[in-house]
C-alpha atoms as a PDB file:
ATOM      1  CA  UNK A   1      14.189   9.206  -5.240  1.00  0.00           C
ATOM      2  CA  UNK A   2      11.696  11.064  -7.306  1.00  0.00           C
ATOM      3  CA  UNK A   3       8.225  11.383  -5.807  1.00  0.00           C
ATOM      4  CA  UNK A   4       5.555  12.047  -8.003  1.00  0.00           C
ATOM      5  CA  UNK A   5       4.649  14.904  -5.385  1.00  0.00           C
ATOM      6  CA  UNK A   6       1.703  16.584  -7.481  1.00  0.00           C
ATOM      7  CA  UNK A   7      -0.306  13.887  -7.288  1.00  0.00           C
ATOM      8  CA  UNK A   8       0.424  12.899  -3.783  1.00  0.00           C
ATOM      9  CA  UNK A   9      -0.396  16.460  -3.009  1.00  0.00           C
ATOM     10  CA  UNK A  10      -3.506  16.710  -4.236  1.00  0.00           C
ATOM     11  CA  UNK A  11      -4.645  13.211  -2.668  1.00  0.00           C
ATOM     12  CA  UNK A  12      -3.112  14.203   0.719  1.00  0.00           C
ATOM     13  CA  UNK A  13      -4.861  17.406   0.657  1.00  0.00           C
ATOM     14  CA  UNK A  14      -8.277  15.974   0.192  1.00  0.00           C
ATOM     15  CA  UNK A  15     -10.857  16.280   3.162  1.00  0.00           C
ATOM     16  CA  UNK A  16     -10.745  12.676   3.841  1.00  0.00           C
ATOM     17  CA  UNK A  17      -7.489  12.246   3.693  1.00  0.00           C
ATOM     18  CA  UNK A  18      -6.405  14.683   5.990  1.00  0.00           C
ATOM     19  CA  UNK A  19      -8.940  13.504   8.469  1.00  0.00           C
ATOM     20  CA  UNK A  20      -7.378   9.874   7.961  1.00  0.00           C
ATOM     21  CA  UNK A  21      -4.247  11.299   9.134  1.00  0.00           C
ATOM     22  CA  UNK A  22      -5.328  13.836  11.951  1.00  0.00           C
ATOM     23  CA  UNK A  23      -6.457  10.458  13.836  1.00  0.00           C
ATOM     24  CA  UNK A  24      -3.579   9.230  13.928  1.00  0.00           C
ATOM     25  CA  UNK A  25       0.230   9.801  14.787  1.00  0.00           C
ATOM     26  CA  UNK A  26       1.188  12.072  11.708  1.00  0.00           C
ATOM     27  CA  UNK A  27      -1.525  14.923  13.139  1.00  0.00           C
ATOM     28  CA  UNK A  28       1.684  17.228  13.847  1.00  0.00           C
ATOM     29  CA  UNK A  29       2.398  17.198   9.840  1.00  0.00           C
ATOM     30  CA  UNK A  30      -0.828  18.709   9.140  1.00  0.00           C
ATOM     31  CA  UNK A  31      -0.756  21.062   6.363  1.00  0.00           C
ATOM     32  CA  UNK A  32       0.221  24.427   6.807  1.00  0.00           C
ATOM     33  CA  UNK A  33       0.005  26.312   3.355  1.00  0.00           C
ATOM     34  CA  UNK A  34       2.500  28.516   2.391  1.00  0.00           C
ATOM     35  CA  UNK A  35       2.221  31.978   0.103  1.00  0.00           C
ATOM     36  CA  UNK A  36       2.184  29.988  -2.841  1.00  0.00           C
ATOM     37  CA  UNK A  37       0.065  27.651  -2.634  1.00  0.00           C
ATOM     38  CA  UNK A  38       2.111  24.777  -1.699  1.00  0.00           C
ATOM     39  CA  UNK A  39       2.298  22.214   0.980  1.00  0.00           C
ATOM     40  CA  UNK A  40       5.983  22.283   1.923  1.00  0.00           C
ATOM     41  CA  UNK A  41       5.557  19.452   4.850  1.00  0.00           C
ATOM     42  CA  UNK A  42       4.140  16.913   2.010  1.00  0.00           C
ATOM     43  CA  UNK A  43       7.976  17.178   0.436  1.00  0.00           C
ATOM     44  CA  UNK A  44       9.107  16.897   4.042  1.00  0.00           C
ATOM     45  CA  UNK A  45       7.317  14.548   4.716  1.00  0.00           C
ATOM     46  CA  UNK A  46       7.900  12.029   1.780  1.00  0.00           C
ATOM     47  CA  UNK A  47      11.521  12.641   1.057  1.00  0.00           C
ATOM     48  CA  UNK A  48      12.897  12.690   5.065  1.00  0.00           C
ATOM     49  CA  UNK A  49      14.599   8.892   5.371  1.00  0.00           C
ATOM     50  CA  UNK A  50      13.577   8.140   9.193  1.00  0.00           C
ATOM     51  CA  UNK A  51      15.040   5.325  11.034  1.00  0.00           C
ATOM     52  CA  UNK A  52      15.845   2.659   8.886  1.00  0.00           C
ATOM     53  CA  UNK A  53      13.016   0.023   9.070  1.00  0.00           C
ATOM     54  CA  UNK A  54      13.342  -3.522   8.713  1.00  0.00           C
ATOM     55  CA  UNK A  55      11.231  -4.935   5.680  1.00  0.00           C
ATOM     56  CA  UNK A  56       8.785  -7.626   5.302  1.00  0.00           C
ATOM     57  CA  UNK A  57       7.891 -10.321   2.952  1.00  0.00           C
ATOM     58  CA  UNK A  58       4.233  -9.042   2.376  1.00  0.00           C
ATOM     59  CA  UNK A  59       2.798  -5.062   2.734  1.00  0.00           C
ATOM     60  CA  UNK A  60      -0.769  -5.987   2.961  1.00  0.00           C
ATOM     61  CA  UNK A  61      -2.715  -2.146   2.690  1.00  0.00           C
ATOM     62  CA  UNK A  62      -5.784  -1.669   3.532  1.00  0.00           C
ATOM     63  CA  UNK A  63      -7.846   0.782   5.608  1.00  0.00           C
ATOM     64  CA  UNK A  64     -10.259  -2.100   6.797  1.00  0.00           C
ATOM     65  CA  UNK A  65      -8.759  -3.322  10.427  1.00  0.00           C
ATOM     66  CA  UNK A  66     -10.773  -6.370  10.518  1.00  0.00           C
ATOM     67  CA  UNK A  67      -9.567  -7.228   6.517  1.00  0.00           C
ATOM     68  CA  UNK A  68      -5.850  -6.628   7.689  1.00  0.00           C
ATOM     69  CA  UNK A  69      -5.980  -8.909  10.718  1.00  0.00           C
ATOM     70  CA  UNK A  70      -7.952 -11.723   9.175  1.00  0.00           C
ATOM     71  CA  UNK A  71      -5.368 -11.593   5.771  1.00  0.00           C
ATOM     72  CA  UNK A  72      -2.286 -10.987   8.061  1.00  0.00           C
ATOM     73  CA  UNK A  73      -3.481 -14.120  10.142  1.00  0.00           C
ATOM     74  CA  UNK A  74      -4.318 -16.038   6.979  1.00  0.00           C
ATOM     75  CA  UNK A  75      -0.648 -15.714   5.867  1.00  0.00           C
ATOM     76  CA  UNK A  76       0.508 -16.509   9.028  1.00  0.00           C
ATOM     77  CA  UNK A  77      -1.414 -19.256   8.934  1.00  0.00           C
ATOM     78  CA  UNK A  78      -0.451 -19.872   5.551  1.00  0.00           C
ATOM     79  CA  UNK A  79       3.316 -20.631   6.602  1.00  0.00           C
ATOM     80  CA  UNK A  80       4.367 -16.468   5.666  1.00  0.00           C
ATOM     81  CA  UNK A  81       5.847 -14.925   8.518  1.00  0.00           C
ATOM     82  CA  UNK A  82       7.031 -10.968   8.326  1.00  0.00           C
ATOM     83  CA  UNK A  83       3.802  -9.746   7.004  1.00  0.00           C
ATOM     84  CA  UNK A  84       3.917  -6.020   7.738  1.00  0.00           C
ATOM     85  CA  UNK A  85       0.863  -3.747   6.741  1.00  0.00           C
ATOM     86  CA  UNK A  86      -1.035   0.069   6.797  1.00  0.00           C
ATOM     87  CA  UNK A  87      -3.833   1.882   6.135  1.00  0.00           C
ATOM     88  CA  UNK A  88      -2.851   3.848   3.163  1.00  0.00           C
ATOM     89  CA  UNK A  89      -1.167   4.111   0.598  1.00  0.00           C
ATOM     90  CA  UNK A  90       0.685   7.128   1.757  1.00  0.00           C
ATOM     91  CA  UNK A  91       1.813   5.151   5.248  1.00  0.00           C
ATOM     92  CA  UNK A  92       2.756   2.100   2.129  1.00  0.00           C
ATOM     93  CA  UNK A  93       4.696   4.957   0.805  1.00  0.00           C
ATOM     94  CA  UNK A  94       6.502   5.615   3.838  1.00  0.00           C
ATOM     95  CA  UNK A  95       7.096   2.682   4.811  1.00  0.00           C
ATOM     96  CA  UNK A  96       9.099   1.507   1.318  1.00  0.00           C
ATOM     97  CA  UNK A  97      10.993   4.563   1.800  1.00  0.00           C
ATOM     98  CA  UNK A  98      12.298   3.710   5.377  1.00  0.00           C
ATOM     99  CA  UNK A  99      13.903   0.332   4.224  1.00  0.00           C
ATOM    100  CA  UNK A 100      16.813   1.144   3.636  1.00  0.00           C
ATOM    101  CA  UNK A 101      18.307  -2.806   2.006  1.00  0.00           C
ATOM    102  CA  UNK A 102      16.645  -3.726  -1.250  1.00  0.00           C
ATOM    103  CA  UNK A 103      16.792  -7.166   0.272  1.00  0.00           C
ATOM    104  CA  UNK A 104      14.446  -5.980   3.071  1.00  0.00           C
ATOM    105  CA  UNK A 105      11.614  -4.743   0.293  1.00  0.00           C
ATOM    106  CA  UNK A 106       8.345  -6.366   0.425  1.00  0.00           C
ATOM    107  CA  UNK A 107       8.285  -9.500  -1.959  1.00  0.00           C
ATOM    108  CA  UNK A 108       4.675  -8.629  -2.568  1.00  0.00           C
ATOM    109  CA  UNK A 109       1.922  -5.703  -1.878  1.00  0.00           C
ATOM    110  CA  UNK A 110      -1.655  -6.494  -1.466  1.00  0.00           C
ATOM    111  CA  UNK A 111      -3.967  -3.588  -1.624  1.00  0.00           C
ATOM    112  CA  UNK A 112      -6.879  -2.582  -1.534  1.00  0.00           C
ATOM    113  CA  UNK A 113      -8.375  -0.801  -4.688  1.00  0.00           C
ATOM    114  CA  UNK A 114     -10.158   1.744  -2.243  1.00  0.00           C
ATOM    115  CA  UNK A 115      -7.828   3.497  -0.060  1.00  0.00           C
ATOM    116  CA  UNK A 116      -8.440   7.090   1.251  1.00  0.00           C
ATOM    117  CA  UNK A 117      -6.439   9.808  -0.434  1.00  0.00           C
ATOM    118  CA  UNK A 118      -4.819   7.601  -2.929  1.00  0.00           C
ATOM    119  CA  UNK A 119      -6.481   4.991  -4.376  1.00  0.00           C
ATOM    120  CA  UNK A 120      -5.358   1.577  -5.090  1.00  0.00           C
ATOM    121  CA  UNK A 121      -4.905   2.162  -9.033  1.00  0.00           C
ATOM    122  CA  UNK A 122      -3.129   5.322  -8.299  1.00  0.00           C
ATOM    123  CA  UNK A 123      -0.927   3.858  -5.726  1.00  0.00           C
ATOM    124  CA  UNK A 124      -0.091   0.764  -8.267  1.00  0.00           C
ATOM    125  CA  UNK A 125       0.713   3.387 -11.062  1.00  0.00           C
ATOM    126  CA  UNK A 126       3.372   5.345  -8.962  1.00  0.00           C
ATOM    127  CA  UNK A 127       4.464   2.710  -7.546  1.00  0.00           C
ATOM    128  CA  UNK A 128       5.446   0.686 -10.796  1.00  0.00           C
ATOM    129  CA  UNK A 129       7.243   4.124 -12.501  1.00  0.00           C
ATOM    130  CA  UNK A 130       9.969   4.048  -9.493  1.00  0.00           C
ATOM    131  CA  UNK A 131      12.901   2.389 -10.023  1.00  0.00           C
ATOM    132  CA  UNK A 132      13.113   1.000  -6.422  1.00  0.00           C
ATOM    133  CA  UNK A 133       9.711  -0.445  -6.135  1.00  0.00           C
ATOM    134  CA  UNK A 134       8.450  -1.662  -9.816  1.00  0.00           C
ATOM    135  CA  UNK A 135       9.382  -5.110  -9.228  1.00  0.00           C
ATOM    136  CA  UNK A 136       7.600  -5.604  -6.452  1.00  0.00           C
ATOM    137  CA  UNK A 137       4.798  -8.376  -6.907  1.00  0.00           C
ATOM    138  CA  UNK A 138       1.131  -6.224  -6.316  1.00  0.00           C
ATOM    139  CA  UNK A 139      -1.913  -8.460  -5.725  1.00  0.00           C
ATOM    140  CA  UNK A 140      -5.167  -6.322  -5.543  1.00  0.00           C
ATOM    141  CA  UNK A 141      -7.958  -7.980  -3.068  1.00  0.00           C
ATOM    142  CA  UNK A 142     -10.877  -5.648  -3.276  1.00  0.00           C
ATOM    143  CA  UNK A 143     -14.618  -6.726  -2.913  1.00  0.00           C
ATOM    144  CA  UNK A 144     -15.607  -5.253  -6.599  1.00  0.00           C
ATOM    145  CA  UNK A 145     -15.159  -7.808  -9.307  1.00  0.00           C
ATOM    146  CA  UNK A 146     -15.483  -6.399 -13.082  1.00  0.00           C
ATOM    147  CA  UNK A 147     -13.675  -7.666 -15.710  1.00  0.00           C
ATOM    148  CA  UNK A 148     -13.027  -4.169 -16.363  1.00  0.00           C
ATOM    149  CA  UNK A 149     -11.667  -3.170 -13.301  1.00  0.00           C
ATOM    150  CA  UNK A 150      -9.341  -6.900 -13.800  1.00  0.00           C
ATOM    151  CA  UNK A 151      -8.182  -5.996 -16.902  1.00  0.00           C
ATOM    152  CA  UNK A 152      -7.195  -2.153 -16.073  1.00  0.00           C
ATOM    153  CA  UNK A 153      -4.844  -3.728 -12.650  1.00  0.00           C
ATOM    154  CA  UNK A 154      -3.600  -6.025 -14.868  1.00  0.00           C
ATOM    155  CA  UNK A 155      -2.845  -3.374 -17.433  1.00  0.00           C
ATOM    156  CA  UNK A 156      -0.819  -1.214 -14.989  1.00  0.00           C
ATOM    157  CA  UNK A 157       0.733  -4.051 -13.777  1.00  0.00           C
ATOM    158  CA  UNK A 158      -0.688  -6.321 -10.933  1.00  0.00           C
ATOM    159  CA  UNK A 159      -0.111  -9.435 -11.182  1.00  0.00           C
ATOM    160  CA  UNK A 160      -3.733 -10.109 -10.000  1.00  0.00           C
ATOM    161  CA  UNK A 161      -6.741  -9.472  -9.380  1.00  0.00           C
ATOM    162  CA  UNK A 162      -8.753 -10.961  -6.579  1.00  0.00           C
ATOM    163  CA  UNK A 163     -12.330 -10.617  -4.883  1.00  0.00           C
ATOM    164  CA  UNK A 164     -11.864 -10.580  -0.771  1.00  0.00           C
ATOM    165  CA  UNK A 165     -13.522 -13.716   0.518  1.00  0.00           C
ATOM    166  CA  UNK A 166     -16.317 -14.143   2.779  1.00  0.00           C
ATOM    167  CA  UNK A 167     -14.873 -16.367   5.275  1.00  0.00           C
ATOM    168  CA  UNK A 168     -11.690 -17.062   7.054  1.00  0.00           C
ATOM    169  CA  UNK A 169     -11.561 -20.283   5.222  1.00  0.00           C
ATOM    170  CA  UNK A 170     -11.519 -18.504   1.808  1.00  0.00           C
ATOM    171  CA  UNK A 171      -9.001 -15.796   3.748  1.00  0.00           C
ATOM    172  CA  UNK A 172      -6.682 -19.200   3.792  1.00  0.00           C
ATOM    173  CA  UNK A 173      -7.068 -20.558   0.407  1.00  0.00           C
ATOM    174  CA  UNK A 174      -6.608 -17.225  -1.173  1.00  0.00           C
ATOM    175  CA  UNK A 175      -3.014 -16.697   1.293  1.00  0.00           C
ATOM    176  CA  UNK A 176      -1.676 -19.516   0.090  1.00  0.00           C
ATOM    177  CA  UNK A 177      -2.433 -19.116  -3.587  1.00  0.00           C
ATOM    178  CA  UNK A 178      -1.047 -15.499  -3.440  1.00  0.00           C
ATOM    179  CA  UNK A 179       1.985 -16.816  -1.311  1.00  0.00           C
ATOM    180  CA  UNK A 180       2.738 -19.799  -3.585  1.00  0.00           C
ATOM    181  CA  UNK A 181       2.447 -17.657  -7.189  1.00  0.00           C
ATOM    182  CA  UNK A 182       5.048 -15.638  -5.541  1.00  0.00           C
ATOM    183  CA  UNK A 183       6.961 -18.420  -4.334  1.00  0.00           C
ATOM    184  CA  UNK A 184       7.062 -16.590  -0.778  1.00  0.00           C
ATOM    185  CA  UNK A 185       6.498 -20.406   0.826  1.00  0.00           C
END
């Protein structure tokens, strides 16, 4: 698989980023930089296959816990079980690359456009120039709504577009009008 390591490099690297990660599990992997500049555990870290995980219908990312739980609950509710989802698009990353079946990929991804490290637009961009992943359905729920910021998702390949609701309700509607484009119900 051919990561687009440069970029994920520089994201990872970032302040914010790397405090994103030292709270949680992954704080042994922090950076250690070599003579040359280079973050060898990034490349560890992103090509090493780990268990085999088992997939999901939906990756829902986003680094808002109360989002995540209300959407993953919506979809549940929604009659979409095997909703998996993270707080990054580096742990999205990592979690494609542990399924191991292409039958077990996500059906769809719904992210966030404002992730730490990577953002949502770079995350959709990578995502869509790998082989494995670039049919997988990507739904962007963010809280900005510009036509310009529609039109360049679209343009990169999201399938849409959508402005997070305001109220579990809404959480509902919009679950079942994501699950039923992708015929996930």
């Amino acid at each position: 698989m051919e990561w687009k390591l440069k970029t994920l490099t520089k994201k990872l690297c970032q302040e914010e980023t790397i405090k994103h990660i030292s709270s949680g599990p992954l704080i042994a992997l922090l950076p250690q930089k070599s003579e040359n500049g280079n973050f060898d555990f990034i490349k560890k870290l992103l090509l090493t296959k780990t268990t085999e995980m088992a997939g999901c219908k939906i990756l829902i990312i986003d680094d808002d816990t109360d989002d995540v739980e209300i959407l993953h609950d919506a979809f549940v509710q929604s009659g979409v079980e095997n909703v998996h989802y993270v707080h990054s698009a580096l742990d999205a990353f990592m979690f494609l690359e542990q399924v191991q079946a292409e039958e077990e990929l996500p059906k769809l991804i719904v992210t966030d456009a404002f992730l730490p490290g990577i953002s949502g637009a770079e995350f959709l961009a990578d995502l869509k120039e790998m082989d494995r992943y670039k049919h997988i359905h990507v739904v962007v729920l963010s809280t900005v709504k510009s036509e310009k910021e529609i039109e360049k998702y679209r343009l990169m390949g999201a399938q849409d577009y959508l402005t997070k609701p305001s109220s579990y309700d809404e959480y509902v509607k919009v679950a079942k009008k994501i699950a039923e484009r992708v015929a996930l119900t």
